[in-house]
Protein backbone atom coordinates (compact mmCIF):
# COMPACT_ATOMS: atom_id res chain seq x y z
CA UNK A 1 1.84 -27.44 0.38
CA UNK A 2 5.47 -26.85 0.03
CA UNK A 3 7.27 -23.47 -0.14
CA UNK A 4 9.27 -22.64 -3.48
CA UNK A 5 12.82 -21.86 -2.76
CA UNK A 6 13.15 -18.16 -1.99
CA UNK A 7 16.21 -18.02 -4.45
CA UNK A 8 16.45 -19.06 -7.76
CA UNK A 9 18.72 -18.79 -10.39
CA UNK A 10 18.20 -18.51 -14.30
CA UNK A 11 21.42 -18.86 -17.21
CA UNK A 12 21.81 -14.42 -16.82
CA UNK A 13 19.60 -14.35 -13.60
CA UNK A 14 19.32 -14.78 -9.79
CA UNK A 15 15.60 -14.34 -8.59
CA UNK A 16 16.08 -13.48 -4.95
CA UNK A 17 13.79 -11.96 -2.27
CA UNK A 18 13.14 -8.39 -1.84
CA UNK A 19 15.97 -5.98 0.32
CA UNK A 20 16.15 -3.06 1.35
CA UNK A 21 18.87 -2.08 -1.13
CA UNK A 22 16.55 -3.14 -4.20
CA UNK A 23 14.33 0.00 -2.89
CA UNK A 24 15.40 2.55 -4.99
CA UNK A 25 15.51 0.42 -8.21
CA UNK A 26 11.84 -0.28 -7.49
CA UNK A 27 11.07 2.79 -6.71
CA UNK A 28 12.52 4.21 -10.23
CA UNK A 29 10.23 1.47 -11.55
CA UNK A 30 7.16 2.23 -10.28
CA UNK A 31 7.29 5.90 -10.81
CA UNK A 32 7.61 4.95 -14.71
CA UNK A 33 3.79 5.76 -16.27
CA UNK A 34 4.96 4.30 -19.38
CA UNK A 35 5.89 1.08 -16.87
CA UNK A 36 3.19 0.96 -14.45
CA UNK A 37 0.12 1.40 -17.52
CA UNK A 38 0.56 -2.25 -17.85
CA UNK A 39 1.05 -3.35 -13.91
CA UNK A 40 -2.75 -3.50 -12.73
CA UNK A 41 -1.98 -1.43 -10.05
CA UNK A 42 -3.72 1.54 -11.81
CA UNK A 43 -0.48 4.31 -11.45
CA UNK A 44 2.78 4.85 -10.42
CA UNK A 45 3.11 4.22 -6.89
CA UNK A 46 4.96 6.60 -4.67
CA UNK A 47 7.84 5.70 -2.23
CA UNK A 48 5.50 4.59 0.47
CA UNK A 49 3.52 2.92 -2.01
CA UNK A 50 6.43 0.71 -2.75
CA UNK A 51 7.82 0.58 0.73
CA UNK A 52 4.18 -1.33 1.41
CA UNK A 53 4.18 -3.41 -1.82
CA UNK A 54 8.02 -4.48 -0.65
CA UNK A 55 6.32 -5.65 2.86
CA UNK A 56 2.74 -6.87 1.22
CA UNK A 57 5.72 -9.46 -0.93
CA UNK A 58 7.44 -10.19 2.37
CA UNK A 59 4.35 -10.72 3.37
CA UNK A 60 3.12 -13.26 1.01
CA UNK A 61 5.86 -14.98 1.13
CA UNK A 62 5.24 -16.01 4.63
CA UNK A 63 1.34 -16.70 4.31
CA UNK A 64 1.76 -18.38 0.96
CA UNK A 65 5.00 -20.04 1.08
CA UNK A 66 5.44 -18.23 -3.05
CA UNK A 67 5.61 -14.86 -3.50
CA UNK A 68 7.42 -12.42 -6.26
CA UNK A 69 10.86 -12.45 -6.72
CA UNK A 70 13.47 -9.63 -7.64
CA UNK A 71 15.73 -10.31 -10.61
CA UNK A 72 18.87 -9.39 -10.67
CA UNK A 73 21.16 -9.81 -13.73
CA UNK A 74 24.29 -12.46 -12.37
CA UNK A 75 26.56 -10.28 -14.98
CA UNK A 76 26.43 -6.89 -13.61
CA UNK A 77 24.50 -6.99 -10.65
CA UNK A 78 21.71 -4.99 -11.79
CA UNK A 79 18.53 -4.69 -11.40
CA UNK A 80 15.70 -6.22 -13.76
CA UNK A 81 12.31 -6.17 -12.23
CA UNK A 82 10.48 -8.30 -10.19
CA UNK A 83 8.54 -11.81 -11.20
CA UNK A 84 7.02 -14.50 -9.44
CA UNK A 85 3.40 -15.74 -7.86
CA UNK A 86 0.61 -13.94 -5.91
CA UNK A 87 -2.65 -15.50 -4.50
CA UNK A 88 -5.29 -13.27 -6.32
CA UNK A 89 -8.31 -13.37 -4.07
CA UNK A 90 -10.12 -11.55 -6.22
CA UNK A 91 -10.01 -14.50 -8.64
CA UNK A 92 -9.18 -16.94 -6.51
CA UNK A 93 -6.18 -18.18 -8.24
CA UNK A 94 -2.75 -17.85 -8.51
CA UNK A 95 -1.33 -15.54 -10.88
CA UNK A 96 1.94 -15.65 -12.14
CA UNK A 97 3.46 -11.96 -12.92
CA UNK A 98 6.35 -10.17 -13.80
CA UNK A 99 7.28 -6.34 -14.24
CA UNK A 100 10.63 -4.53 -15.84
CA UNK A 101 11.83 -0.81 -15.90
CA UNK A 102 12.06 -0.30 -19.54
CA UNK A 103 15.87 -0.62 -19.40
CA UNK A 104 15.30 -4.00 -19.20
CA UNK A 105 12.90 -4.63 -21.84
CA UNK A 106 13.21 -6.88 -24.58
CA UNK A 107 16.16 -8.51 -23.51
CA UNK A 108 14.09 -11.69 -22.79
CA UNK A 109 14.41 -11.25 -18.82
CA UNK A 110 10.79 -11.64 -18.17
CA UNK A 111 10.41 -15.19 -20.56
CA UNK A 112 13.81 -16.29 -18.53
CA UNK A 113 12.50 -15.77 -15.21
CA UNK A 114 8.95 -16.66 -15.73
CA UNK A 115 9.53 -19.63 -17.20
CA UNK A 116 12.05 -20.40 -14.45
CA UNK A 117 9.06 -19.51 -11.39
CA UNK A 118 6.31 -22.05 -13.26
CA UNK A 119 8.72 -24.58 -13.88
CA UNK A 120 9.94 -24.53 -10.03
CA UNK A 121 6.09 -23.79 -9.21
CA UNK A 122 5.07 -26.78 -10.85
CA UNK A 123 7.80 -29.23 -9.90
CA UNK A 124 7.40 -27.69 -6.20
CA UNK A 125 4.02 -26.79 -5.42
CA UNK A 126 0.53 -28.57 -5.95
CA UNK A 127 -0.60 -26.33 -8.91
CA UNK A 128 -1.93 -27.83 -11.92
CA UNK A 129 -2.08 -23.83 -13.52
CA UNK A 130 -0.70 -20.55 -12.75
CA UNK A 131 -3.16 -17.65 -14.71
CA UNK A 132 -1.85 -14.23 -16.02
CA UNK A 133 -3.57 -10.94 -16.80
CA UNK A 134 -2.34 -9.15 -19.36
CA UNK A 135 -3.64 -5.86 -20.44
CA UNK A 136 -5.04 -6.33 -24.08
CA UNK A 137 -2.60 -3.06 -24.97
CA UNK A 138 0.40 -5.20 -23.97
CA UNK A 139 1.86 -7.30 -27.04
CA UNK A 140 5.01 -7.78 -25.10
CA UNK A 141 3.17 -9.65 -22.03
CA UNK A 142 1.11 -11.38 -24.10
CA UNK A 143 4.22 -12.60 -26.36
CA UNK A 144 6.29 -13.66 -22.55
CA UNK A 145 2.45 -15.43 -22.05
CA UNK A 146 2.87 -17.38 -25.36
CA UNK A 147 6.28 -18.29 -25.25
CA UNK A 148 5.29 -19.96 -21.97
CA UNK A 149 2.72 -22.06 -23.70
CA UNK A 150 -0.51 -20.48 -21.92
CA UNK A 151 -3.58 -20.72 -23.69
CA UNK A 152 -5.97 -17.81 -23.80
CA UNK A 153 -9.33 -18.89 -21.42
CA UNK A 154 -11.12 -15.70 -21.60
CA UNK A 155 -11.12 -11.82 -20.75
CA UNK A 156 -12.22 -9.54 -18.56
CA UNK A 157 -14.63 -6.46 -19.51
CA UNK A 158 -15.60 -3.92 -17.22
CA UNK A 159 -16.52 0.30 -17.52
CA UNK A 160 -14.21 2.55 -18.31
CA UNK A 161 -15.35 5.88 -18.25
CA UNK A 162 -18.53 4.75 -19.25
CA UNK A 163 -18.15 2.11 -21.73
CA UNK A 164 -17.81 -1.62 -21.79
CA UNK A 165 -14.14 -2.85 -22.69
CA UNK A 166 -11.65 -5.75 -22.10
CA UNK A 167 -9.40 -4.91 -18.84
CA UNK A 168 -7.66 -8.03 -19.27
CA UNK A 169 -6.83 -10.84 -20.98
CA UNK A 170 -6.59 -14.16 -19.25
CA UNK A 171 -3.96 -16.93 -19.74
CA UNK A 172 -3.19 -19.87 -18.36
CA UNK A 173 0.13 -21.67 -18.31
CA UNK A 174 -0.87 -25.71 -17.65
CA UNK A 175 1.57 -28.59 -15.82
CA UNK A 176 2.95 -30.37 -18.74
């Protein structure tokens, strides 16, 4: 399997890899409730939390040859979240993902650069489908979903506090 290119660039964006100046930015991110209710990862993640999610990337980058990217608007320099692919044992698929600090929200950042990752993805890599779980409370994942033509396969339930309900939604973005 081929490795995607661990820089890409988008009309407004440059997907890059991880640094250790993008810390802080991430950091800001993941502290976010209102951010992180969406992410999966169950909270906000401290600064050691995201000093290991930075290496876990790294990381998957070298076992994987994909991994996420940080975005970074060409413009100003800033930062816009991260996006990109992770192997999700769990399901054993790919999923691709992305995650913005507000700021950055509805500026059509996460379409751009998600779009840009399954495009590469599939021109690059063997996959035939890249899946994404979205939280069913998150219209504005679910729209970036749409506008990259997935198709809703199915959903998750499990128990919360209790009582049966969907976790997530699952989509699946097909080679053309």
């Amino acid at each position: 399997m081929a490795m995607l290119d661990q820089r890409l660039e988008t009309a407004r964006l440059i997907l890059r890899m991880v640094r250790p100046a993008d810390i802080p930015a991430l950091e800001a991110m993941n502290a976010d409730p209102e951010v992180m209710a969406m992410s999966g990862a169950g909270g906000t993640l401290d600064r050691a939390e995201t000093f290991k999610h930075c290496c876990t990337t790294l990381g998957h980058w070298q076992l994987k040859g994909y991994g996420m990217y940080v975005l970074e608007e060409k413009q100003t320099g800033d930062f816009c979240g991260s996006v990109g692919l992770h192997w999700r044992a769990d399901m054993q698929c790919v999923e691709l993902s992305w995650i913005l600090p507000r700021a950055k929200w509805s500026h059509g950042y996460a379409t751009e650069a998600a779009r840009a990752v399954r495009d590469h993805a599939f021109a690059k890599m063997d996959f035939t489908e890249l899946h994404h779980f979205i939280d069913p409370e998150n219209p504005r994942s679910l729209r970036v979903a749409e506008k990259l033509g997935a198709v809703r396969r199915g959903e998750i339930r499990t128990l919360v506090d209790g009582s049966e309900r969907v976790t997530d939604i699952i989509c699946v973005s097909s080679r053309p």
